[in-house]
Structures are given as structure tokens and as C-alpha cells.
C-alpha atoms as a PDB file:
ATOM      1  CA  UNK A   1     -68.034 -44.115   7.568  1.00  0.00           C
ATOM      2  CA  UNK A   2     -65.972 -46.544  10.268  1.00  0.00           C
ATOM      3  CA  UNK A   3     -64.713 -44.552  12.718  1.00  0.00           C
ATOM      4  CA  UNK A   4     -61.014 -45.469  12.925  1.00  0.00           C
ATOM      5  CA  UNK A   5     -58.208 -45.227  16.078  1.00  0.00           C
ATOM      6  CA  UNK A   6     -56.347 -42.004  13.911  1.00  0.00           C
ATOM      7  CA  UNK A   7     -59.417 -40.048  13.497  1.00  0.00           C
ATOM      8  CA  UNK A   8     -61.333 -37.356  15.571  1.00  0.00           C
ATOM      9  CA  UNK A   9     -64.417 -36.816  14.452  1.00  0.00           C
ATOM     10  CA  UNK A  10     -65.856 -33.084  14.549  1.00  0.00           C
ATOM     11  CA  UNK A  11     -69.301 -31.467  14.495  1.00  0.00           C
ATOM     12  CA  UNK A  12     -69.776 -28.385  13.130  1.00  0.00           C
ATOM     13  CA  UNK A  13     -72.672 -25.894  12.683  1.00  0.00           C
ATOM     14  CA  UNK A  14     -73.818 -24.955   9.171  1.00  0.00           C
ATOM     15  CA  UNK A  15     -76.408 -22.851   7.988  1.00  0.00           C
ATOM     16  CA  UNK A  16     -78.230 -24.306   5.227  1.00  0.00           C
ATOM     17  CA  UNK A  17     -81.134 -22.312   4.249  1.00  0.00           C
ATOM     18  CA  UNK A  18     -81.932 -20.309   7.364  1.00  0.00           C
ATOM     19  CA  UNK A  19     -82.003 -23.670   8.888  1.00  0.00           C
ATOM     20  CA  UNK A  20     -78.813 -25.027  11.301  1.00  0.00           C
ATOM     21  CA  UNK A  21     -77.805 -28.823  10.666  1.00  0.00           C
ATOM     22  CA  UNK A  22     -74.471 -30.269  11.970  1.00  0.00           C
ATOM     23  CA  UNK A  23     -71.706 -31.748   9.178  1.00  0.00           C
ATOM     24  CA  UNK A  24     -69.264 -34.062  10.201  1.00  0.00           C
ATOM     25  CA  UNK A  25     -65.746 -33.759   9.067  1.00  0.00           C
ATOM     26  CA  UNK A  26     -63.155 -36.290   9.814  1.00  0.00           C
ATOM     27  CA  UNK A  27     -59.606 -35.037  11.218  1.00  0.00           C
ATOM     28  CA  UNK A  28     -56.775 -37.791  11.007  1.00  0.00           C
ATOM     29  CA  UNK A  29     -54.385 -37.563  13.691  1.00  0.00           C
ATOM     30  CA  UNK A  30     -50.828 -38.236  13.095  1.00  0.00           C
ATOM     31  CA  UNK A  31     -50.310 -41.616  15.546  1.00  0.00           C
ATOM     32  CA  UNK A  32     -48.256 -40.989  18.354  1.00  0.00           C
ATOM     33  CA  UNK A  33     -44.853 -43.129  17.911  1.00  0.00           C
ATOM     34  CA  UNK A  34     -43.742 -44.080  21.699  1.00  0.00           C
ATOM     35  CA  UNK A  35     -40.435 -42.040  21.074  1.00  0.00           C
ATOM     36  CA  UNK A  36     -42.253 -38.956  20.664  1.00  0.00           C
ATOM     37  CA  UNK A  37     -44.736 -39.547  23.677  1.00  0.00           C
ATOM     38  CA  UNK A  38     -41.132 -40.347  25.916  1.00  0.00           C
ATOM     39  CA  UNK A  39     -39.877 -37.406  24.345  1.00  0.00           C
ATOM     40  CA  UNK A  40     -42.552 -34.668  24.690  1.00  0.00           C
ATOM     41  CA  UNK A  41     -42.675 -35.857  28.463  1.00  0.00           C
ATOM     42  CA  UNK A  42     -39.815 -36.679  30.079  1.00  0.00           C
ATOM     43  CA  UNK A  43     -38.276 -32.981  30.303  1.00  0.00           C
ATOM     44  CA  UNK A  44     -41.244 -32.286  32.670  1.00  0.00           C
ATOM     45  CA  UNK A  45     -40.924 -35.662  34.409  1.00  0.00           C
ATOM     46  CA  UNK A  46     -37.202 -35.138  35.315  1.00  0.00           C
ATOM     47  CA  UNK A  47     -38.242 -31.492  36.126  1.00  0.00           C
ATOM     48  CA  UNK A  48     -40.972 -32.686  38.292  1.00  0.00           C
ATOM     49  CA  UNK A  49     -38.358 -35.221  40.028  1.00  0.00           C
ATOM     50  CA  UNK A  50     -35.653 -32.970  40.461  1.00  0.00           C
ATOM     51  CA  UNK A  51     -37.762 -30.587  42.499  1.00  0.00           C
ATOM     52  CA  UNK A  52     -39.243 -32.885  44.886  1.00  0.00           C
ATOM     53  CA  UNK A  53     -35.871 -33.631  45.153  1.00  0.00           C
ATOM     54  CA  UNK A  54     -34.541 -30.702  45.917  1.00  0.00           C
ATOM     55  CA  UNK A  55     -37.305 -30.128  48.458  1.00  0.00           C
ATOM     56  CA  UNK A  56     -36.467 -33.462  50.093  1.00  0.00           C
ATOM     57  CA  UNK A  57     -38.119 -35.483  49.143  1.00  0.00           C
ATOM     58  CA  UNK A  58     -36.918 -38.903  49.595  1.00  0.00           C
ATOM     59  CA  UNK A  59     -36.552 -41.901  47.241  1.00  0.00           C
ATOM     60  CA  UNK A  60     -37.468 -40.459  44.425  1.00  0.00           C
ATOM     61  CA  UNK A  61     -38.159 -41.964  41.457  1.00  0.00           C
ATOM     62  CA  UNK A  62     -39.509 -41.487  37.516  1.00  0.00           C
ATOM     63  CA  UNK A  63     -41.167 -44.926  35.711  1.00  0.00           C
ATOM     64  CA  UNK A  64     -41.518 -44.505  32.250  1.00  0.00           C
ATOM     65  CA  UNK A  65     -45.203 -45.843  31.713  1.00  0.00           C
ATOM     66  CA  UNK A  66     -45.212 -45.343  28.180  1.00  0.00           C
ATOM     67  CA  UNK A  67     -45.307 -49.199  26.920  1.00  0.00           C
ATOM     68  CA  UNK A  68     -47.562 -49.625  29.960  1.00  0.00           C
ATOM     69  CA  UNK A  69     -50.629 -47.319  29.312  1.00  0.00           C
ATOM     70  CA  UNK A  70     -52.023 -44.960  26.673  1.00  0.00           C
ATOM     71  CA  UNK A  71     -53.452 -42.897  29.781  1.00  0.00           C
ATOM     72  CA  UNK A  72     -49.668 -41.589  31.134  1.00  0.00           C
ATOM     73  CA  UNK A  73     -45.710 -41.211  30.149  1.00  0.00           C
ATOM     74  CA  UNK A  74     -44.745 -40.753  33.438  1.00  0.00           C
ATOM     75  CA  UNK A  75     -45.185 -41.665  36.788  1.00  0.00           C
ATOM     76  CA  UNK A  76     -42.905 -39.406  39.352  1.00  0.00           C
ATOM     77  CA  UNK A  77     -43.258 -41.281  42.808  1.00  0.00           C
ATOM     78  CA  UNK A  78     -41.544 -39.393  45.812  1.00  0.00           C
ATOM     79  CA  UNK A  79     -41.837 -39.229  50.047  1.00  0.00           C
ATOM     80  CA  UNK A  80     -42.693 -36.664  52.208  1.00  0.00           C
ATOM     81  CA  UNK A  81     -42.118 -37.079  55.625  1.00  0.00           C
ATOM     82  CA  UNK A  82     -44.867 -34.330  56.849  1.00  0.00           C
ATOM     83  CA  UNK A  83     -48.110 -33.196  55.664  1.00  0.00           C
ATOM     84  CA  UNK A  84     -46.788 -29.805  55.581  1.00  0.00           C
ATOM     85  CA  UNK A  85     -43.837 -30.881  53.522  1.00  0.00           C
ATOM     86  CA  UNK A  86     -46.450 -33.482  51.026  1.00  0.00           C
ATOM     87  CA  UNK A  87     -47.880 -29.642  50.479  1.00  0.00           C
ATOM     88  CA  UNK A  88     -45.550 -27.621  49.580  1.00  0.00           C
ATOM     89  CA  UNK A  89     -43.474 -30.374  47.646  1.00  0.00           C
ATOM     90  CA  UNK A  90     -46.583 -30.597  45.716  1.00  0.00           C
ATOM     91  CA  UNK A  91     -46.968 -26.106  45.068  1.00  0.00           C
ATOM     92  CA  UNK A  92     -43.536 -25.834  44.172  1.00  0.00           C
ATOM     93  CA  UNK A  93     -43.675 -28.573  41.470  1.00  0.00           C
ATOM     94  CA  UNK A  94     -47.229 -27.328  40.319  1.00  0.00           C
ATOM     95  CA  UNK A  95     -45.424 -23.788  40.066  1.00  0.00           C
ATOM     96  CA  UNK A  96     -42.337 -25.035  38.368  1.00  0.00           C
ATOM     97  CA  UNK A  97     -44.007 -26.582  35.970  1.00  0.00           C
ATOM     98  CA  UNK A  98     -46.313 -24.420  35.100  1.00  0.00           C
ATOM     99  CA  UNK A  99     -43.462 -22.112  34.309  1.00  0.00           C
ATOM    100  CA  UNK A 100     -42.797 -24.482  31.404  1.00  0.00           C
ATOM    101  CA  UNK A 101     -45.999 -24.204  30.157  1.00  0.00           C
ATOM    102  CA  UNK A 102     -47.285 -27.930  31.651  1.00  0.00           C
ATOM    103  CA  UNK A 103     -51.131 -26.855  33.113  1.00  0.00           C
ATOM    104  CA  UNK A 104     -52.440 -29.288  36.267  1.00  0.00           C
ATOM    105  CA  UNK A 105     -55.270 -31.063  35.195  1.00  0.00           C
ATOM    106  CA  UNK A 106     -56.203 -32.598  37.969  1.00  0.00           C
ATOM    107  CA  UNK A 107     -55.296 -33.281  41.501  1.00  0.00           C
ATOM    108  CA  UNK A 108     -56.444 -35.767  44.302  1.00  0.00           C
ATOM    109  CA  UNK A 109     -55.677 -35.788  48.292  1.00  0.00           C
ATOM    110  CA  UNK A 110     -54.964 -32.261  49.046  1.00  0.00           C
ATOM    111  CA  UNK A 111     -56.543 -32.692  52.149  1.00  0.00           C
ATOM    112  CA  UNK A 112     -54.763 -35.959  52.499  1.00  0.00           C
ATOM    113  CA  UNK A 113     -51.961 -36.330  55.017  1.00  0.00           C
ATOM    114  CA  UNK A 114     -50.615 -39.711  52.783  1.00  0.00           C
ATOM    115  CA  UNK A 115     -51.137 -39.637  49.182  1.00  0.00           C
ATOM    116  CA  UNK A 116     -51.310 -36.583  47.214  1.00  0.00           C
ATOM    117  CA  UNK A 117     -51.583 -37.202  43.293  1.00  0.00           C
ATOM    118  CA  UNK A 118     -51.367 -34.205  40.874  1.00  0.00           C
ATOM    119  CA  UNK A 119     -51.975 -34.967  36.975  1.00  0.00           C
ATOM    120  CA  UNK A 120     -50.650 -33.035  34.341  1.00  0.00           C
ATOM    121  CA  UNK A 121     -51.073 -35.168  31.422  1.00  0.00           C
ATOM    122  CA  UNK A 122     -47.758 -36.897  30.133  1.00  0.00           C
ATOM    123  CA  UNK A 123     -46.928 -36.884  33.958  1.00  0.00           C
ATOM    124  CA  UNK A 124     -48.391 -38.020  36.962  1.00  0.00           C
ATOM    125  CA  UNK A 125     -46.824 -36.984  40.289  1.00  0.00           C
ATOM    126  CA  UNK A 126     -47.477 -39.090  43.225  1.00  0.00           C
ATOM    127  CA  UNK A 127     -46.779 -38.039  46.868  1.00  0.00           C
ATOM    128  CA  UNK A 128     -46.681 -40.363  50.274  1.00  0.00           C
ATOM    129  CA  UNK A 129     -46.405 -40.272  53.530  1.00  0.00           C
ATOM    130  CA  UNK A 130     -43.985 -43.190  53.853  1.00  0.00           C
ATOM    131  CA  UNK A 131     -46.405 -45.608  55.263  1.00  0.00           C
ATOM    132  CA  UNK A 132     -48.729 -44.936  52.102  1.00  0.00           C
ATOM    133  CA  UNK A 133     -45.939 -45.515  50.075  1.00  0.00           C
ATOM    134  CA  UNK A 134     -45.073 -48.789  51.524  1.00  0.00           C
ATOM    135  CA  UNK A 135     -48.973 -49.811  51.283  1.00  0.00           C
ATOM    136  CA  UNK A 136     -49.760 -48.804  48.136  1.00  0.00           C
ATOM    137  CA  UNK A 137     -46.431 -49.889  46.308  1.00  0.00           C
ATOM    138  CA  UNK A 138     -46.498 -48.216  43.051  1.00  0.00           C
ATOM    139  CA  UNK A 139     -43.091 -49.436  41.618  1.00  0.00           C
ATOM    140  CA  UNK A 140     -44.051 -53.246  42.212  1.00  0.00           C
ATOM    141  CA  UNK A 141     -47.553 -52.781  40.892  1.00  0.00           C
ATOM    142  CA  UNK A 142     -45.940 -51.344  37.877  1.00  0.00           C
ATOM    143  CA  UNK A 143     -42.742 -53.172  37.895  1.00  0.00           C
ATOM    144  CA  UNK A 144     -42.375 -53.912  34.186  1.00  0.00           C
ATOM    145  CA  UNK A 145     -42.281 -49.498  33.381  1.00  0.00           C
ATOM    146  CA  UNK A 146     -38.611 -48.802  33.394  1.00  0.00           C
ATOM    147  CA  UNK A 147     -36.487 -46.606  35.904  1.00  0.00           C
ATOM    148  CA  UNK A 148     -35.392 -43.507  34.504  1.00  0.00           C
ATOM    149  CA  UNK A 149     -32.332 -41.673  35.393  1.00  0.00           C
ATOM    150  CA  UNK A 150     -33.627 -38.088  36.246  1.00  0.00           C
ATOM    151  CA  UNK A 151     -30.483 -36.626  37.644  1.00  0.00           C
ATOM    152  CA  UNK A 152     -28.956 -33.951  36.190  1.00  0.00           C
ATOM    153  CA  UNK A 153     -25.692 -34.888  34.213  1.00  0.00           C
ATOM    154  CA  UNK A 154     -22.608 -35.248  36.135  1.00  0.00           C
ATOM    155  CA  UNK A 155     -24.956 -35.007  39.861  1.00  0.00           C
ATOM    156  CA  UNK A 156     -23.162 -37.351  42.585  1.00  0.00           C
ATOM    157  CA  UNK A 157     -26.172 -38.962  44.568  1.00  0.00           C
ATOM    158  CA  UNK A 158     -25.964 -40.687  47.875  1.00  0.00           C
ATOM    159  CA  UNK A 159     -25.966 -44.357  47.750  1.00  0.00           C
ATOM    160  CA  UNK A 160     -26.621 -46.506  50.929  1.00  0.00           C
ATOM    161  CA  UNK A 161     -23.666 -48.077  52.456  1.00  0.00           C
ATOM    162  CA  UNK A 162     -23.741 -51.513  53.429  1.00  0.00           C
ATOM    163  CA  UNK A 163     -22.550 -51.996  56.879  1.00  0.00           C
ATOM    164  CA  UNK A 164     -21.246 -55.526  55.751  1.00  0.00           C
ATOM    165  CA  UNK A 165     -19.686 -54.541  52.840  1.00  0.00           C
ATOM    166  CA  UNK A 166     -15.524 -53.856  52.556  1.00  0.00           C
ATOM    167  CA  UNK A 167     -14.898 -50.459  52.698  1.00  0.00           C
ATOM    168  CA  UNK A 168     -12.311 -48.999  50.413  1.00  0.00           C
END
């Protein structure tokens, strides 16, 4: 049998005359379309981004990774301006998401004072100290994985000013 990209394989016990042997049975997987992995994700994402915001965290943003990598649908990239604030960003999103069911899988740096990295699957939430931030550069590296608008419909959101600009 060729193993193919749509199929899980499975081992399973059977008794076959008082003696255990292992049968294989093939499982096909339905192929995930990349609507479906933007969709299944991206409530959690804009969740996820909409808390850091709220506990100021500052220029937040969500890439959509899914035409990038298999691995992740989202990337949530925010600032924190203390380690005490990197912390409890990080809790508060870890508690409002699991609230929707979304289980941590993983996290990196919670000792660290700049880069803390939680994984939940279809999102990845990554939070700097600024200077991490600027070193480590996360939106250039993955500059081709779209922007996506996280706010919640009909938010206003400060925009810089430009001091050289007209002013209405």
C-alpha cells in the first residue's frame, strides 16, 4: 500500500487466536481547503489580537500564514513594554481563549523578559519587548502573509499623524 498525503494510517490490536498482532487500517482525511483552515482560525486570531489590544499592547498585528506554511494560520505579533505586562498580556489571552475552547499547546520564553511565544495550533501568539521586536522582525521575514483587519466592526483606531502633513 503507498502511503498517500490524505491518509492516516492506524494500528490497532487484534486478537487472533489467543495471540495479539497489529492490523493496519487506512483513514482518508478530507484535505484541508485554505478557506476552511482561514476560517476555523481566524475567530481565535482576532480574539487573540483584540485582547492584547485591549491590554495595551502596542502595534498589534494578525498575518495570515496560511499560503505560507502548513505548520500555522496565524501569526498574532504584539509589544509589551514591561516584563510584567509581556506576562499578563500573555495569561489573559491564554484564559480568553481557552474560554473558546482553543487549548495552549505549547509555550516558549516565560522566563523571558523579550519574546514570549504561546502556540495554540491555528494561532501563534508572539510577544516582544520592543527591542526584540525590532531585532527579530517577524512581519518582514514573513512579508508575503497578508495583514488582517482584526478590529471589531465599526472600531475607530488611532492613526499616527504626520507632523508635515495639512491638517484639516
Amino acid at each position: 500500500m503507498v502511503p498517500s498525503q490524505s491518509s492516516y494510517y492506524l494500528l490497532t490490536p487484534k486478537l487472533h487466536n489467543s495471540r495479539e498482532s497489529l492490523t493496519i487500517a487506512t483513514l482518508q482525511k478530507e484535505p484541508a481547503t485554505l478557506a476552511s483552515r482561514q476560517a476555523d482560525g481566524l475567530p481565535l486570531a482576532r480574539l487573540a489580537a483584540q485582547t492584547a489590544e485591549a491590554m495595551r499592547g502596542k502595534d498589534t498585528v494578525v498575518l495570515d500564514m496560511t499560503a505560507s506554511t502548513p505548520i500555522v494560520d496565524y501569526f498574532v505579533i504584539t509589544t509589551a513594554t514591561s516584563a510584567r505586562q509581556m506576562k499578563s498580556m500573555a495569561a489573559e489571552i491564554n484564559a480568553k481563549l481557552k474560554a473558546e475552547g482553543s487549548r495552549r499547546l505549547g509555550v516558549e520564553g516565560e522566563d523571558s523578559t523579550q519574546w514570549l511565544l504561546m502556540d495554540f495550533g491555528d494561532v501563534v501568539l508572539h510577544v516582544f519587548s520592543p527591542e526584540a521586536r525590532a531585532l527579530y522582525d517577524l512581519e518582514n521575514l514573513w512579508a508575503e502573509a497578508p495583514r488582517v483587519d482584526w478590529q471589531p466592526a465599526g472600531s475607530v483606531r488611532a492613526v499616527p499623524v504626520d507632523s508635515d502633513a495639512e491638517r484639516i
